[in-house]
Protein backbone atom coordinates (compact mmCIF):
# COMPACT_ATOMS: atom_id res chain seq x y z
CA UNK A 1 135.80 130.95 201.34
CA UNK A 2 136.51 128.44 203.77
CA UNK A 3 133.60 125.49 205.24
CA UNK A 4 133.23 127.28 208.05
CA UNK A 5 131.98 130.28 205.83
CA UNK A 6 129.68 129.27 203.28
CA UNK A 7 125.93 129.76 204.21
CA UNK A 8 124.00 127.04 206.53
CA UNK A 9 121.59 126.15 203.19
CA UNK A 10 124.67 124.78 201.07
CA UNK A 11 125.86 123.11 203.52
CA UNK A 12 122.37 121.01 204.42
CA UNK A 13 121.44 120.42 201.23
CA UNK A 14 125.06 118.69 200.75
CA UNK A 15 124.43 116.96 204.36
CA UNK A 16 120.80 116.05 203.35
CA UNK A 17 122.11 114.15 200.44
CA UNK A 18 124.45 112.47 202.06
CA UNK A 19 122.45 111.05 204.58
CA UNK A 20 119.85 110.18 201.72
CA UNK A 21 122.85 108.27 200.23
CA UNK A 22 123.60 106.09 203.27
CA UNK A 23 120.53 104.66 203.94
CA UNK A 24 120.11 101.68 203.72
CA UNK A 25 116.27 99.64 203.71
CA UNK A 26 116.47 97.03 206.54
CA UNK A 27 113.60 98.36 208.99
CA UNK A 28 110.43 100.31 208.63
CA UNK A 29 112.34 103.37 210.55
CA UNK A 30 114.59 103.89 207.37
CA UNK A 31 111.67 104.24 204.83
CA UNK A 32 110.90 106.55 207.58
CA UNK A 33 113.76 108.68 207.23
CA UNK A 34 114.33 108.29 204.06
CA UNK A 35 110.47 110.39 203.00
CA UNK A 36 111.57 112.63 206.01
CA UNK A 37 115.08 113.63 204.40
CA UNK A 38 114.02 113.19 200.87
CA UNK A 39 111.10 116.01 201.84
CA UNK A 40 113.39 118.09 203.28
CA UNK A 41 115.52 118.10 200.06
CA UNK A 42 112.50 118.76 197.78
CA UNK A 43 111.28 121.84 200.32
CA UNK A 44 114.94 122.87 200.11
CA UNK A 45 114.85 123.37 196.46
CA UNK A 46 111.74 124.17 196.11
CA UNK A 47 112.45 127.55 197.97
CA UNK A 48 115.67 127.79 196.30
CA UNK A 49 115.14 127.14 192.57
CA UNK A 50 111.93 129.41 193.36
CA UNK A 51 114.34 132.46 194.61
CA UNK A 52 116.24 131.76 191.53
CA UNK A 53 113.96 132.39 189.15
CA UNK A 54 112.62 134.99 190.67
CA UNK A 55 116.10 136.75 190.30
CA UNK A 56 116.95 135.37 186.99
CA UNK A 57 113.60 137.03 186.04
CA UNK A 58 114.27 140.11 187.42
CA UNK A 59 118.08 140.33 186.37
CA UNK A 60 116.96 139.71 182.68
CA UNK A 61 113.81 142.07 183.24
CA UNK A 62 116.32 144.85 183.48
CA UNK A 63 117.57 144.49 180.01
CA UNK A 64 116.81 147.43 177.38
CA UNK A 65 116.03 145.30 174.22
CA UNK A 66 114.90 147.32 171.27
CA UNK A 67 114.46 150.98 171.93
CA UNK A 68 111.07 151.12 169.73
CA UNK A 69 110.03 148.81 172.92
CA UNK A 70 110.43 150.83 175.84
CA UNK A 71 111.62 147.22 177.24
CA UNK A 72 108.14 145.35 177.48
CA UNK A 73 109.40 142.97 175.07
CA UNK A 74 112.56 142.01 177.71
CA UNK A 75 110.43 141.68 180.64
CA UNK A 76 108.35 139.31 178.81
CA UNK A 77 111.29 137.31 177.43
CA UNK A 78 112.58 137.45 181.22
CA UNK A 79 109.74 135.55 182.53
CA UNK A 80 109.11 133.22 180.09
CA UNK A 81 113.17 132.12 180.73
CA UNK A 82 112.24 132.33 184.68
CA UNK A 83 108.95 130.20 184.10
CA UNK A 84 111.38 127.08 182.93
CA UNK A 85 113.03 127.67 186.67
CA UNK A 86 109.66 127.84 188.15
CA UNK A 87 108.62 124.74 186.61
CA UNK A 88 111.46 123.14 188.00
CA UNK A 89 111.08 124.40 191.37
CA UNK A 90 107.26 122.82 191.04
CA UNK A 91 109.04 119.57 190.20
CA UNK A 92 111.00 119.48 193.25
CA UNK A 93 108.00 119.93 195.41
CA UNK A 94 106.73 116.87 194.01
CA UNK A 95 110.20 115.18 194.50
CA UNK A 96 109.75 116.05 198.21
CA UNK A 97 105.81 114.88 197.99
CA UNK A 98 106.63 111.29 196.53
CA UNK A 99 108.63 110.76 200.00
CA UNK A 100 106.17 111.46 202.17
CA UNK A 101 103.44 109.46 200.03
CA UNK A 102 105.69 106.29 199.50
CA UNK A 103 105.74 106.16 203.35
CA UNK A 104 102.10 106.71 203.57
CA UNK A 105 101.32 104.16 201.09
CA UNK A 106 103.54 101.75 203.08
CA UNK A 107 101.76 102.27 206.41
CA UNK A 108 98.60 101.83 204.24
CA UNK A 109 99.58 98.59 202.63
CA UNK A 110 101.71 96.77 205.27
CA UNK A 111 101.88 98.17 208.83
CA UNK A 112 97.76 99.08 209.37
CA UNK A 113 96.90 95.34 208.28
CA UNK A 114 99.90 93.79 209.95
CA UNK A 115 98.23 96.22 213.13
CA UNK A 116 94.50 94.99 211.94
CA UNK A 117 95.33 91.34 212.18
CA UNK A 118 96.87 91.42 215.46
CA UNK A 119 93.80 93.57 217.23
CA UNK A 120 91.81 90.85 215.78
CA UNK A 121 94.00 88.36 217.52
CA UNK A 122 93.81 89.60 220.63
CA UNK A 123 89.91 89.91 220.56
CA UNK A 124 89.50 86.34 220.01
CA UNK A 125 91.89 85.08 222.60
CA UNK A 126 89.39 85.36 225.63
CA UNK A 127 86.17 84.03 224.01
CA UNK A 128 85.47 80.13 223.90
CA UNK A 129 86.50 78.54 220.45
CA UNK A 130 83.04 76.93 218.71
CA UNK A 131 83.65 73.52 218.04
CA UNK A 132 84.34 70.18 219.55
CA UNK A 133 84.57 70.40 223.58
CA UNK A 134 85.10 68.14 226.23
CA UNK A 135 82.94 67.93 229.67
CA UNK A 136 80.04 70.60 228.74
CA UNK A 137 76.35 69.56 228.29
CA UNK A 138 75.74 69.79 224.87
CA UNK A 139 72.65 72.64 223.76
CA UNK A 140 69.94 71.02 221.87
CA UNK A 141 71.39 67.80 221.36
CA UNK A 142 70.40 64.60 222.69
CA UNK A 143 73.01 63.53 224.81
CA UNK A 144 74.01 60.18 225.84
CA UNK A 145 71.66 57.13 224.64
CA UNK A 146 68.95 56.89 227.36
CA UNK A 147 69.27 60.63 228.53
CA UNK A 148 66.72 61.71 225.82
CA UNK A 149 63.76 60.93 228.16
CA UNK A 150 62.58 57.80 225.79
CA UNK A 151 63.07 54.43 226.84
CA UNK A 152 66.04 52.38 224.51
């Protein structure tokens, strides 16, 4: 079977790895990509280590065992071996999941404050700063000696 023939699923799972293998962390975009591909891998053998079981199961169902046992006692066998594949398959669903939540916690811990503190920035850049200031009556105060009204 040449690469032209084997099926599109083999073939993007290889490429899938790949690219998870030549990232490298320098921006924000290739955490980005790296939860996007490393989901896709996890959904990728998610559905196929699922499918697998499923025929292991099946394939192993089919087995006569013990005549006395009509073969219950195989199909029981059969998916207690295919419930170790399942398991698996459940694992890389979570493999895919820890992608997409390392990103999320990353927005949540450095780009929303990073956003936060820049908003807050921009609010105060139009107001006038409290403080010391130069060539405005002061409120409440009493000014210059003399301007109080009293005599010095």
């Amino acid at each position: 079977m040449s690469d032209g023939d084997a099926p599109v699923s083999v073939s993007n799972l290889g490429q899938l790895i790949k690219q998870l293998d030549n990232i490298e962390f320098k921006t924000d975009r290739d955490l980005y990509n790296y939860a996007k591909i490393l989901r896709a891998i996890g959904f990728e053998l998610y559905m196929r280590i699922g499918m697998d079981a499923d025929m292991v199961s099946a394939i192993l169902g089919q087995y006569k065992g013990k005549w006395y046992t009509f073969g219950v006692q195989s199909k029981i066998r059969a998916k207690l071996v295919g419930g170790h594949l399942r398991a698996g398959s459940t694992a890389a669903k979570v493999l895919g999941l820890s992608g997409v939540k390392m990103y999320a916690s990353f927005v949540k811990h450095f780009i929303r404050p990073e956003q936060e503190a820049e908003a807050e920035a921009r609010k105060g850049k139009g107001k006038a700063k409290p403080g010391f200031s130069i060539g405005e009556k002061p409120s409440g105060s009493a000014g210059r000696p003399g301007e109080s009204g009293r005599a010095a």
